[in-house]
Protein backbone atom coordinates (compact mmCIF):
# COMPACT_ATOMS: atom_id res chain seq x y z
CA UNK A 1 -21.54 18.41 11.93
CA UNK A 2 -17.91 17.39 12.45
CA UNK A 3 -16.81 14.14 12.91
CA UNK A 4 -14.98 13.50 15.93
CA UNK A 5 -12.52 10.77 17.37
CA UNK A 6 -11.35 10.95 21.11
CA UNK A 7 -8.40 9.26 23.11
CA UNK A 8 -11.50 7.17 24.73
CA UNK A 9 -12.55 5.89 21.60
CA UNK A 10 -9.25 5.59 20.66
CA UNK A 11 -8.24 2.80 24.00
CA UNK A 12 -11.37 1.01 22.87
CA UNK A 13 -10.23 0.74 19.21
CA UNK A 14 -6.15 0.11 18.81
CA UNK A 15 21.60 18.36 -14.24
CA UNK A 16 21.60 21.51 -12.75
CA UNK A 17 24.76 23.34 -13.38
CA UNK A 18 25.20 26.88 -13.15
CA UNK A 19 27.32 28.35 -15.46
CA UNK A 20 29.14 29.46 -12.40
CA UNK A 21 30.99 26.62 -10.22
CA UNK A 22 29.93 23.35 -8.72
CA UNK A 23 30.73 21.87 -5.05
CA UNK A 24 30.33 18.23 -4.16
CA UNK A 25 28.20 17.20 -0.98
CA UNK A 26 27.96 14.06 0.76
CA UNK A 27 25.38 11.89 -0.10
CA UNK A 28 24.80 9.79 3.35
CA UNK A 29 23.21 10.96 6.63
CA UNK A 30 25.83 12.98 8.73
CA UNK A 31 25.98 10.32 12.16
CA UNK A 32 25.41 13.18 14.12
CA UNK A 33 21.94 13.82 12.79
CA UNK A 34 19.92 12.90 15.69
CA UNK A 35 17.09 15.68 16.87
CA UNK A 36 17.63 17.53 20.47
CA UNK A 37 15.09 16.46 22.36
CA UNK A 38 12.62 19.16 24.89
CA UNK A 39 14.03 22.35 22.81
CA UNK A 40 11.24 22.26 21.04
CA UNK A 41 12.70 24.33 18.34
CA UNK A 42 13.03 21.29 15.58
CA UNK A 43 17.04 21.61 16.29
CA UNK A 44 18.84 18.49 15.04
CA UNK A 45 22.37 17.81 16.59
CA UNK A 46 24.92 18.29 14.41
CA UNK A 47 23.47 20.96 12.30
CA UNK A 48 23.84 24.89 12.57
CA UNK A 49 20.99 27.26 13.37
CA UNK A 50 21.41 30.16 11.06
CA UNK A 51 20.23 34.01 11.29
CA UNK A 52 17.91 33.97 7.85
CA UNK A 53 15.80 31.38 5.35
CA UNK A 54 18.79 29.31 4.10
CA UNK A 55 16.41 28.98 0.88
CA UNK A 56 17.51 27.47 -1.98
CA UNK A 57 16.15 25.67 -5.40
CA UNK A 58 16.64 21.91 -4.82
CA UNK A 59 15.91 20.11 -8.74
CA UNK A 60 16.15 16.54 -10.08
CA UNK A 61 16.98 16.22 -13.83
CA UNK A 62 15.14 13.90 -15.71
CA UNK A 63 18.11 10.82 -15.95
CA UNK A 64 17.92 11.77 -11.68
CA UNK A 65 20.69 13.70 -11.22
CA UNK A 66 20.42 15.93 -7.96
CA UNK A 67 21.65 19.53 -6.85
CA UNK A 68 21.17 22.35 -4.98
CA UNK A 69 21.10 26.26 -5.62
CA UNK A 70 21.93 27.91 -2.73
CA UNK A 71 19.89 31.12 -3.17
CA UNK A 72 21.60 33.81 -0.80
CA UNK A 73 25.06 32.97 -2.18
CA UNK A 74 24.05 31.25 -5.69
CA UNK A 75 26.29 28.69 -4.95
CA UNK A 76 25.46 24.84 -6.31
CA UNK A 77 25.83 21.60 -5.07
CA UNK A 78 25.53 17.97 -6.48
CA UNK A 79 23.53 16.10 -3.90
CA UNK A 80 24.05 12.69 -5.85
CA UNK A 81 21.38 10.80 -8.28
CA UNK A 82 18.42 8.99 -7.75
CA UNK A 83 16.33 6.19 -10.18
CA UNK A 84 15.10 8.83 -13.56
CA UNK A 85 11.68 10.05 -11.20
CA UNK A 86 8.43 10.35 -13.08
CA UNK A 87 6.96 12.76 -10.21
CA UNK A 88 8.18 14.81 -7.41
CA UNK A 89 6.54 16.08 -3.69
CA UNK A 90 8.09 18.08 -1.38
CA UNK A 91 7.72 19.29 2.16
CA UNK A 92 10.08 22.20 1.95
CA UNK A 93 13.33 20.11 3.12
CA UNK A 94 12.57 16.27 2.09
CA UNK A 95 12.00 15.43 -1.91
CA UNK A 96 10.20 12.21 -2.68
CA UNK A 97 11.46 11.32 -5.91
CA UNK A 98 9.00 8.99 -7.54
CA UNK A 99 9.65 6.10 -10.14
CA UNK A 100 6.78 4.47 -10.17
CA UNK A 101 8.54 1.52 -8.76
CA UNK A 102 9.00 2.98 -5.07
CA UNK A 103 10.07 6.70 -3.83
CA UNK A 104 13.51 7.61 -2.80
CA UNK A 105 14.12 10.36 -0.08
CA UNK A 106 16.18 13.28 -0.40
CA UNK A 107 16.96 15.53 2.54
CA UNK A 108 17.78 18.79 1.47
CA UNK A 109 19.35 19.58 4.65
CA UNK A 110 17.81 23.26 4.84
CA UNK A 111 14.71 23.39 6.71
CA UNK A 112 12.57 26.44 8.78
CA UNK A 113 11.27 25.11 12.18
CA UNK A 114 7.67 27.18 12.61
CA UNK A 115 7.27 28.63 16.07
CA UNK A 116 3.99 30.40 15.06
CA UNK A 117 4.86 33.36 16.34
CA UNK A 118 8.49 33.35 15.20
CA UNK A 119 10.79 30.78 13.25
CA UNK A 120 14.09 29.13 13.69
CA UNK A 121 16.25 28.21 10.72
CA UNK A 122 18.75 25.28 10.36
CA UNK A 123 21.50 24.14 8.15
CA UNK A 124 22.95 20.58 7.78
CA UNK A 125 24.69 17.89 5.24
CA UNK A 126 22.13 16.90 2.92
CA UNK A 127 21.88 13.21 2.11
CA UNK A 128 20.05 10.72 -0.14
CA UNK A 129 18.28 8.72 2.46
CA UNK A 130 17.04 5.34 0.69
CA UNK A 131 13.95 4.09 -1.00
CA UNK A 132 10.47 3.40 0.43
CA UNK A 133 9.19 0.56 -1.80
CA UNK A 134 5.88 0.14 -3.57
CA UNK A 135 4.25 -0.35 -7.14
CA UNK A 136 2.75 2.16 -9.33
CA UNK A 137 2.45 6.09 -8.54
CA UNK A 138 2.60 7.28 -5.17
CA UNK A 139 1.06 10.17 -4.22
CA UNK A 140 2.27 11.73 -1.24
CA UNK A 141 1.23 13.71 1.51
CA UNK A 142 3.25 16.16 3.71
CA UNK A 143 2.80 18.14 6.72
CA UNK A 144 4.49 21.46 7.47
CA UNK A 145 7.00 20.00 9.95
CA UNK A 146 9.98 18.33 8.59
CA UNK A 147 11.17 16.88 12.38
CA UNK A 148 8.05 15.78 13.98
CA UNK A 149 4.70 13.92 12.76
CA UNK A 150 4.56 11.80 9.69
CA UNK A 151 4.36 11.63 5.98
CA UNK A 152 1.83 9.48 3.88
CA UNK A 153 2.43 7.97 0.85
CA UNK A 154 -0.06 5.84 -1.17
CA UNK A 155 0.88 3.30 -4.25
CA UNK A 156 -1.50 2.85 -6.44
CA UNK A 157 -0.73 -0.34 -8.14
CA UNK A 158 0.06 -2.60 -4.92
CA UNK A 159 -2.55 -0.19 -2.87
CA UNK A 160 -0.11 -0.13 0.15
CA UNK A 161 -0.96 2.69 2.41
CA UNK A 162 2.20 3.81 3.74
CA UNK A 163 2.86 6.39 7.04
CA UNK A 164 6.34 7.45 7.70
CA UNK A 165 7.96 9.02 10.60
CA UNK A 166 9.31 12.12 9.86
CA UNK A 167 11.11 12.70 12.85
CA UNK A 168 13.16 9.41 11.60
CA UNK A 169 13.97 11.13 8.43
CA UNK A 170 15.35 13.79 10.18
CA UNK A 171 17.66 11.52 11.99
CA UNK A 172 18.60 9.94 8.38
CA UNK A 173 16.47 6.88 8.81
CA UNK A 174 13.55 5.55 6.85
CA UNK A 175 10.84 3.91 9.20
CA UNK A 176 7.41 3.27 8.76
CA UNK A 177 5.19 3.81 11.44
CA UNK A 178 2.50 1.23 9.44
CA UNK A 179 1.88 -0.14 6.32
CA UNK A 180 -1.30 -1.40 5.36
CA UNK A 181 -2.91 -3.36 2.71
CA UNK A 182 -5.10 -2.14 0.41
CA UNK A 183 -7.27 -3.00 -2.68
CA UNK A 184 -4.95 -1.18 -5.59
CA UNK A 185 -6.34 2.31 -5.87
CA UNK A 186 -5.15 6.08 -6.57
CA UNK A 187 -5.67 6.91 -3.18
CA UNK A 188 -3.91 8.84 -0.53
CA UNK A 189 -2.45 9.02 3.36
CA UNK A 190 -2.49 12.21 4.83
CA UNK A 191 -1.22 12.47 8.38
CA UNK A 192 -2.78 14.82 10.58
CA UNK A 193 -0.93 15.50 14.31
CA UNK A 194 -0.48 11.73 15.52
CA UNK A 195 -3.40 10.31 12.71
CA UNK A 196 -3.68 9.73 9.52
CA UNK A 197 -6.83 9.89 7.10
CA UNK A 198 -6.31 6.82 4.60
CA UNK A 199 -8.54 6.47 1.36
CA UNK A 200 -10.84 2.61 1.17
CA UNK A 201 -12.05 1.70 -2.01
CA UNK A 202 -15.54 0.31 -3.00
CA UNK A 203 -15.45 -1.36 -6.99
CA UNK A 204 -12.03 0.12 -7.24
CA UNK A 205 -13.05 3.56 -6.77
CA UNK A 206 -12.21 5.33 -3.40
CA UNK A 207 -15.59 6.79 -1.87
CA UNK A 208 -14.06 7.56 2.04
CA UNK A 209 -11.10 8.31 3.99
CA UNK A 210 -10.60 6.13 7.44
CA UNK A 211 -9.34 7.53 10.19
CA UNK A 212 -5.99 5.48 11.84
CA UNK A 213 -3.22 6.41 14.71
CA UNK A 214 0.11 6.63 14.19
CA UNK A 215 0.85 3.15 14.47
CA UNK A 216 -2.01 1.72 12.62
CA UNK A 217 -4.72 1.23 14.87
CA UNK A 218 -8.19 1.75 13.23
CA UNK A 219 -9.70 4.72 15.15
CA UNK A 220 -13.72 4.08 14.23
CA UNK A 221 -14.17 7.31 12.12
CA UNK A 222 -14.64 6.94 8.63
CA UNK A 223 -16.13 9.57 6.44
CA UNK A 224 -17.90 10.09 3.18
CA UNK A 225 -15.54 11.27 0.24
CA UNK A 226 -16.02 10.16 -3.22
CA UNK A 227 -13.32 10.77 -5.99
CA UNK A 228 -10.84 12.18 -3.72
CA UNK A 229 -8.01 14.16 -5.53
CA UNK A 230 -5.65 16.68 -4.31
CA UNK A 231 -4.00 17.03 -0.55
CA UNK A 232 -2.69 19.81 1.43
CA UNK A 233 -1.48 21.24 4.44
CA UNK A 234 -2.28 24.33 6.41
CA UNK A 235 -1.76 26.18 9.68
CA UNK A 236 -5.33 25.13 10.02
CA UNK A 237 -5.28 21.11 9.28
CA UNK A 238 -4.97 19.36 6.36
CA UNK A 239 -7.45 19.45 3.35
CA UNK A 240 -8.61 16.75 0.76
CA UNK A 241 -10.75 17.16 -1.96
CA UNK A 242 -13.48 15.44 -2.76
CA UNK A 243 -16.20 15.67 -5.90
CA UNK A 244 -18.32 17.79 -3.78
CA UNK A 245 -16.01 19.75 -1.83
CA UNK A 246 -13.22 19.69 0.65
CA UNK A 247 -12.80 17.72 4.07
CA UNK A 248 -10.72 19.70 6.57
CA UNK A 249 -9.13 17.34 9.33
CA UNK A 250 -7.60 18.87 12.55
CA UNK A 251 -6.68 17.93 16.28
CA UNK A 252 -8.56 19.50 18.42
CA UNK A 253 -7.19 19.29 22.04
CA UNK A 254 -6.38 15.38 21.11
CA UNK A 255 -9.57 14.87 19.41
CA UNK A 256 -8.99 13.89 15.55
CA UNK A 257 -11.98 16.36 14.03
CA UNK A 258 -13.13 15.50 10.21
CA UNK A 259 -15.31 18.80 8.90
CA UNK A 260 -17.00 18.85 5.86
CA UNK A 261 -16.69 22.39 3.70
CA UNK A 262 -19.14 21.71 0.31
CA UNK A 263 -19.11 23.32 -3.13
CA UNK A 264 -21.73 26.24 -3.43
CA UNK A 265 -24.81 25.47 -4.59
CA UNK A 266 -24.97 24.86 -8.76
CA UNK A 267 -21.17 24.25 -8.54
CA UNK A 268 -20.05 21.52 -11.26
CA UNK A 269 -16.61 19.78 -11.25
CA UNK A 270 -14.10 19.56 -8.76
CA UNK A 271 -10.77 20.67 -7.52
CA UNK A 272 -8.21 18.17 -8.28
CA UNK A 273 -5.22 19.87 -6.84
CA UNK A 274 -4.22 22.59 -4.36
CA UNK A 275 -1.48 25.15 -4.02
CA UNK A 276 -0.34 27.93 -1.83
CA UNK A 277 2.57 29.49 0.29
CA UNK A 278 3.51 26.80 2.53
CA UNK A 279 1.44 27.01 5.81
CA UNK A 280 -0.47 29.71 4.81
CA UNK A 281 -4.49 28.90 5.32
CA UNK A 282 -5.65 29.90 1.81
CA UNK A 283 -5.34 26.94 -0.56
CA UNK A 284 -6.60 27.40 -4.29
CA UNK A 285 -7.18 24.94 -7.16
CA UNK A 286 -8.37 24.59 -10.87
CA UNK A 287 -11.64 22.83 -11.52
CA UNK A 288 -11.22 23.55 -15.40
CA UNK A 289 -8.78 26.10 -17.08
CA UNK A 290 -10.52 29.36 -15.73
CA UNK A 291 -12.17 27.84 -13.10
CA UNK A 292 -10.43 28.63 -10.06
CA UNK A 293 -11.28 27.82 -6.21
CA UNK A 294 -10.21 29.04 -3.38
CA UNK A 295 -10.48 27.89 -0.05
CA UNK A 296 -9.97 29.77 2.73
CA UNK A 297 -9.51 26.89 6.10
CA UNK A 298 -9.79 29.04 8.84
CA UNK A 299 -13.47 30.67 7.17
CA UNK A 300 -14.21 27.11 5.98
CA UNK A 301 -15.67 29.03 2.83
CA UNK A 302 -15.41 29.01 -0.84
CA UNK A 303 -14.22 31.79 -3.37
CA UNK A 304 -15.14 31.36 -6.94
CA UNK A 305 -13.34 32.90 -9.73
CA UNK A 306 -12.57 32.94 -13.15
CA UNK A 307 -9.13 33.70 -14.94
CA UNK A 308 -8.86 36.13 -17.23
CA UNK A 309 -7.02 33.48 -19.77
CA UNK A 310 -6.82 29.47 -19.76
CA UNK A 311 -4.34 28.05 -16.97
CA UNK A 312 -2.43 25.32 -16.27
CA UNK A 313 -1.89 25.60 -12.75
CA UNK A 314 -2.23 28.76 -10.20
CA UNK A 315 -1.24 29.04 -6.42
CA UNK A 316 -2.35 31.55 -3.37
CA UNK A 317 0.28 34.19 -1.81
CA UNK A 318 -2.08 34.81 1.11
CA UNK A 319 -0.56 37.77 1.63
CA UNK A 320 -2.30 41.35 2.41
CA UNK A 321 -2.88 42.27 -1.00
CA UNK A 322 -5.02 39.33 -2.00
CA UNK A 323 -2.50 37.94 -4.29
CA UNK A 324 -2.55 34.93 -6.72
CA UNK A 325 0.11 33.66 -9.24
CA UNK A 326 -0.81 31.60 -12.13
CA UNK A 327 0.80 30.25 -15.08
CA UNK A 328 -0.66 30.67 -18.57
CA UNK A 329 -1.25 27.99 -20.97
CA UNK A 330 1.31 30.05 -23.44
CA UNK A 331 3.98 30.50 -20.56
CA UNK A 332 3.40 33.68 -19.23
CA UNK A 333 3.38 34.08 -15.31
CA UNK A 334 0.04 36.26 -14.00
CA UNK A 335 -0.40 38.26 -10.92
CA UNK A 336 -3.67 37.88 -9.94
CA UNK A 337 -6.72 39.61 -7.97
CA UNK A 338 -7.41 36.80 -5.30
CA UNK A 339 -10.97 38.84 -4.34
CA UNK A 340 -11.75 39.28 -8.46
CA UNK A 341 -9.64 37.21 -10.42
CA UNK A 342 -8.58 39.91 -12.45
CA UNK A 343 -4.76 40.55 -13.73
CA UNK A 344 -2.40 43.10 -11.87
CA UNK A 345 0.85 42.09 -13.64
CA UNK A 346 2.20 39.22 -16.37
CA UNK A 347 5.86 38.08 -17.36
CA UNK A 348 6.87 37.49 -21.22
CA UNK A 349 5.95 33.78 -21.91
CA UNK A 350 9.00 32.65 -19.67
CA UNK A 351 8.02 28.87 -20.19
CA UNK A 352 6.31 28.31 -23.58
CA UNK A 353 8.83 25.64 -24.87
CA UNK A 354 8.56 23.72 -21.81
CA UNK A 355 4.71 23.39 -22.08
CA UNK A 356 4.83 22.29 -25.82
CA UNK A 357 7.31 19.89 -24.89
CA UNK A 358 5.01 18.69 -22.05
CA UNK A 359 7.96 19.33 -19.85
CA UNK A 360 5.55 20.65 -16.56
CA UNK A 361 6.96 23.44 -14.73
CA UNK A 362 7.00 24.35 -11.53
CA UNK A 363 5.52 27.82 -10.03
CA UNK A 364 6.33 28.05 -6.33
CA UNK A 365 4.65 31.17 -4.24
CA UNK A 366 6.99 32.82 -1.83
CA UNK A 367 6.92 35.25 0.82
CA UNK A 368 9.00 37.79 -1.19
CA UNK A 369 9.28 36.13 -4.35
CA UNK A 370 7.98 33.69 -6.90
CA UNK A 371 9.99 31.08 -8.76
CA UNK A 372 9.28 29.52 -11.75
CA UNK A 373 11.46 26.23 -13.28
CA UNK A 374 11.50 26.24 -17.10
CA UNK A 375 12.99 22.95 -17.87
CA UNK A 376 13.12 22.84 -22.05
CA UNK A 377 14.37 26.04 -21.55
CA UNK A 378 17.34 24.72 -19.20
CA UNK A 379 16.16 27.46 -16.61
CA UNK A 380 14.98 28.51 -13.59
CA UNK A 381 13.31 32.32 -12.35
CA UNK A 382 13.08 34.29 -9.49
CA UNK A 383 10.06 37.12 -10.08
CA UNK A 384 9.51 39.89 -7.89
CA UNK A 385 5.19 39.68 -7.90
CA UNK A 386 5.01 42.50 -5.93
CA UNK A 387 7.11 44.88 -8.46
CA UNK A 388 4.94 44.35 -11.50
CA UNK A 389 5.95 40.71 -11.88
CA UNK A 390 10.14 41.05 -12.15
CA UNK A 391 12.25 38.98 -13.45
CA UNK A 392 14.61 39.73 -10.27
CA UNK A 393 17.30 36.93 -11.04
CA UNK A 394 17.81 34.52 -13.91
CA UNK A 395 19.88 30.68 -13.18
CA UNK A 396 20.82 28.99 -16.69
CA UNK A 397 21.47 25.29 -16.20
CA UNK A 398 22.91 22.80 -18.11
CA UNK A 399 20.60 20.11 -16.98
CA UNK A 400 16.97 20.66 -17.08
CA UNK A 401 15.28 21.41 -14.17
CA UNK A 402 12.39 18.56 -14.08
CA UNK A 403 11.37 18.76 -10.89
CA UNK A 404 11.82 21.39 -8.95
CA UNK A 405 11.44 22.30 -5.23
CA UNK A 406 12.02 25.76 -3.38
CA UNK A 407 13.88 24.09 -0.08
CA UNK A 408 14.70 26.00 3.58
CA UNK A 409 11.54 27.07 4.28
């Protein structure tokens, strides 16, 4: 049964270079980047609503060097530098550039404002927006809206549990909406509408996520989760995995609801990561190199696969024609069967230096297209999936690409 927390409850409770040119950007919030308010189209004064995706290929080079490949004109921009990050999240128009000594915030400024039945896209100046500060790794937690709700980050070393407001960022301002001790953990904060779902530790282990509001109010619901690992977003809610499944947390007409989706039954390992096209409610992890999961959040059911070769990571399309992308463990970029996990299409072993050199890639799933960051190799893809796996364009850098995020969408 799910578990449920009401409003009642709740009043009882509170260097990339292309070989082409380069064009300098400015690197502090534009003062006129404060949201409209009742358009209700995530418009942000001072920047330009624009007739198509302005997508683009924002990357951070290992020393922290930032820029931006503008992907309709293939134009690039240095956004500025940040501390030498050992780990990267995104939301599609924010990076969180981690050092393991606090996360600094990048604004892209290219985001896509969902309207669920139709989208609006916006342009402004991006900007490096400041540092949230914390000890250890954070792992972070996004939603799908990059001017509304909030954005959880978790450090494991100090254990503080951190919520921001997202609508802040978009006004070029780093607030937390709370910040709450914790016993040191690898844990997580994932907001969900106007809550959050925040790991608790027993023996130094996390064994259950508690529910909290947006400012930090315990809400009452806590719920069973042992070993949790892995976070993501959907149109649905957001997901977390735990050893014996997945929790799926929603708001349901106010309510804060906490369902419980388990393994089937003779399943061994876990999920320890999830993937997919942004939004989209298929989400798909690895539980070992063939072992791959999907879960589909709006059936609240399992799919059970295995890849035709060992992979390092693999993401869901969700698109019409079943379609998965994975990456190979000797660089090669698979189109897969999402109903039978066999192989429709494969790329040349596009990233093999890269995953000698333990230099991770990135594979991001697209509407249209896939990209693919090979960092050793100083370069970044765009494949066509659909078209027999493509290599449709080709970006040399100088810099490697070490973290990588498609941005605009």
């Amino acid at each position: 049964m799910p578990s449920r927390i009401t409003p009642a409850v709740l009043v009882g409770a509170l260097s990339l270079v292309l070989v082409s040119c380069a064009a300098p950007a400015p690197t502090t919030p534009s003062p006129a980047s404060t949201p409209e308010t009742g358009d209700g189209h995530g418009a942000i004064a001072g920047a330009e609503e624009v007739a198509e995706p302005p997508l683009g290929l924002t990357t951070i080079s290992s020393e922290g060097v930032v820029r931006h490949l503008d992907l309709l004109d293939e134009s690039v921009s240095d956004l500025g530098a940040v501390t030498a990050p050992t780990a990267m999240a995104t939301d599609g128009r924010y990076l969180f550039a981690d050092s393991g000594a606090g996360v600094e915030v990048v604004d892209s400024g290219v985001w896509t404002w969902d309207h669920v039945d139709h989208f609006h896209y916006y342009r402004a100046a991006p900007a490096l927006l400041g540092t949230v500060e914390g000890d250890g790794t954070a792992t972070v937690a996004t939603t799908n809206s990059s001017t509304a709700g909030g954005t959880g980050l978790s450090f494991a070393d100090s254990g503080d549990a951190v919520l921001l407001d997202t609508e802040a960022l978009s006004k070029g301002e780093i607030r937390e909406s709370f910040r709450l001790d914790r016993e040191p953990h690898d844990g997580m904060v994932v907001p969900v509408g106007s809550f959050a779902l925040v790991t608790e530790v027993e023996g130094g282990v996390a064994t259950e996520v508690v529910a909290y509001t947006a400012d930090g109010g315990a809400t009452g619901l806590r719920e069973p989760c042992t070993q949790p690992a892995g976070t993501i977003t959907t149109r649905v809610g957001a997901v977390i995995g735990c050893s014996d499944g997945a929790l799926l947390a929603h708001v349901d007409d106010g309510d804060l609801v906490v369902e419980r989706i388990p393994y089937p039954a003779g399943t061994t390992g876990a999920v320890t990561g999830f993937d997919n096209r942004e939004g989209r409610p298929t989400v798909v992890g690895l539980a070992g190199s063939t072992d791959i999961r999907l879960l589909d959040t709006r059936a609240r059911s399992w799919t059970m696969l295995t890849a035709p070769v060992p992979l390092v990571h693999v993401t869901a399309v969700d698109d019409d024609d079943d379609t998965l992308l994975a990456l190979a463990q000797d660089g090669r970029m698979l189109v897969l069967d999402a109903a039978t996990g066999a192989m429709r299409a494969e790329t040349a072993p596009l990233v093999a230096d890269s995953l000698t050199a333990g230099a991770a890639p990135t594979l991001i799933a697209d509407q249209h297209r896939a990209y693919l960051s090979a960092p050793a190799e100083h370069r970044l893809y765009e494949i066509d999936y659909a078209d027999g796996a493509r290599i449709a364009r080709t970006f040399d850098t100088d810099a490697e690409p070490a973290f990588t995020a498609e941005t605009g969408r």
